[in-house]
Protein backbone atom coordinates (compact mmCIF):
# COMPACT_ATOMS: atom_id res chain seq x y z
CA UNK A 1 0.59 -8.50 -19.71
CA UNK A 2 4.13 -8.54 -17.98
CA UNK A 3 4.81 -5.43 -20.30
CA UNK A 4 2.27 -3.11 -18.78
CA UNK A 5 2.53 -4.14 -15.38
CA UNK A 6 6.62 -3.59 -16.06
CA UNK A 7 5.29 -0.34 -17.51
CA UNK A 8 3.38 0.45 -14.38
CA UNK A 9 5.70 -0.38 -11.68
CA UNK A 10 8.47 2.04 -14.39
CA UNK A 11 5.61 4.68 -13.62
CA UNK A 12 5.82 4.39 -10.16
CA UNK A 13 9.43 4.50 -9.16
CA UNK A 14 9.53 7.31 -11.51
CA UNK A 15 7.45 9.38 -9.17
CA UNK A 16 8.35 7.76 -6.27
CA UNK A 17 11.83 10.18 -7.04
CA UNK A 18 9.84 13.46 -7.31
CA UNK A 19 8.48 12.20 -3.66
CA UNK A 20 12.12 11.50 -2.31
CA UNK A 21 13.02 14.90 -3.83
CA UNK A 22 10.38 16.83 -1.57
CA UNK A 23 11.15 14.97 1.32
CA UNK A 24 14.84 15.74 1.09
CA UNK A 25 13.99 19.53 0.29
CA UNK A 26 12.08 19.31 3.21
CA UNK A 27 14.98 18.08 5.47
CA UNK A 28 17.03 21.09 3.91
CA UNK A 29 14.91 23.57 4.78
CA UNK A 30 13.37 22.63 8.19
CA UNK A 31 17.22 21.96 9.58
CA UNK A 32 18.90 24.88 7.61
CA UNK A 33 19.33 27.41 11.00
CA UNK A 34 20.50 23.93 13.07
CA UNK A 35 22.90 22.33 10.80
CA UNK A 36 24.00 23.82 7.75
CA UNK A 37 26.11 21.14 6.14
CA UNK A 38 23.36 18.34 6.51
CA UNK A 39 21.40 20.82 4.78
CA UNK A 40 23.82 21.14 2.17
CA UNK A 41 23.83 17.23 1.86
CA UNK A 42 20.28 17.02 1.76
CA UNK A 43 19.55 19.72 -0.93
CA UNK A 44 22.10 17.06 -3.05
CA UNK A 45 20.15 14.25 -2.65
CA UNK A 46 16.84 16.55 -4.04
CA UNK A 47 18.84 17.71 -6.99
CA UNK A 48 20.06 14.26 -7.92
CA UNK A 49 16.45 12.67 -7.12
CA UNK A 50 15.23 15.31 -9.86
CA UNK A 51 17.69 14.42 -12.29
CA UNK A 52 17.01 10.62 -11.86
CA UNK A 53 13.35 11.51 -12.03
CA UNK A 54 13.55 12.88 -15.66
CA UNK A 55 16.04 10.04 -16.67
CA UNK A 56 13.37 7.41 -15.67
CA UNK A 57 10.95 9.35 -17.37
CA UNK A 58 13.35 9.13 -20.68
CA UNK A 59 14.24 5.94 -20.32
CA UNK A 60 10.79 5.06 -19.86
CA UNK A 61 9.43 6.50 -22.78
CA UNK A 62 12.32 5.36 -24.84
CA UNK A 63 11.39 1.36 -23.66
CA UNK A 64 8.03 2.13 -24.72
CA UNK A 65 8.72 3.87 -27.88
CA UNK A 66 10.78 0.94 -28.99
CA UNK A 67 7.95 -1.99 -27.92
CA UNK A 68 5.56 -0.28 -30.10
């Protein structure tokens, strides 16, 4: 029981990155023509919200790989 609901909230967060990764993309473009260096700063923060999205996702499938 606490192993699928640890699952679930694993599941979440995971995508809850790919969310934070279109937001910041979103901050990059719409202020690109205003401030160029927050964009810079904000198209960071996507990239590294992608990478921790498919580490989760490893890791994730890795913990429940070795509970099987």
């Amino acid at each position: 029981l606490i192993f699928k609901a640890m699952l679930k909230a694993l599941k979440f967060f995971q995508y809850a990155y790919i969310i934070f990764a279109v937001m910041f993309a979103w901050d990059a473009i719409s202020n690109w023509s205003i401030d160029r260096s927050r964009s810079y700063i904000s198209l960071l923060f996507a990239a590294l919200a992608v990478f921790m999205f498919f580490f989760r996702k490893r890791f994730r499938k890795k913990f429940e790989d070795r509970q099987k």
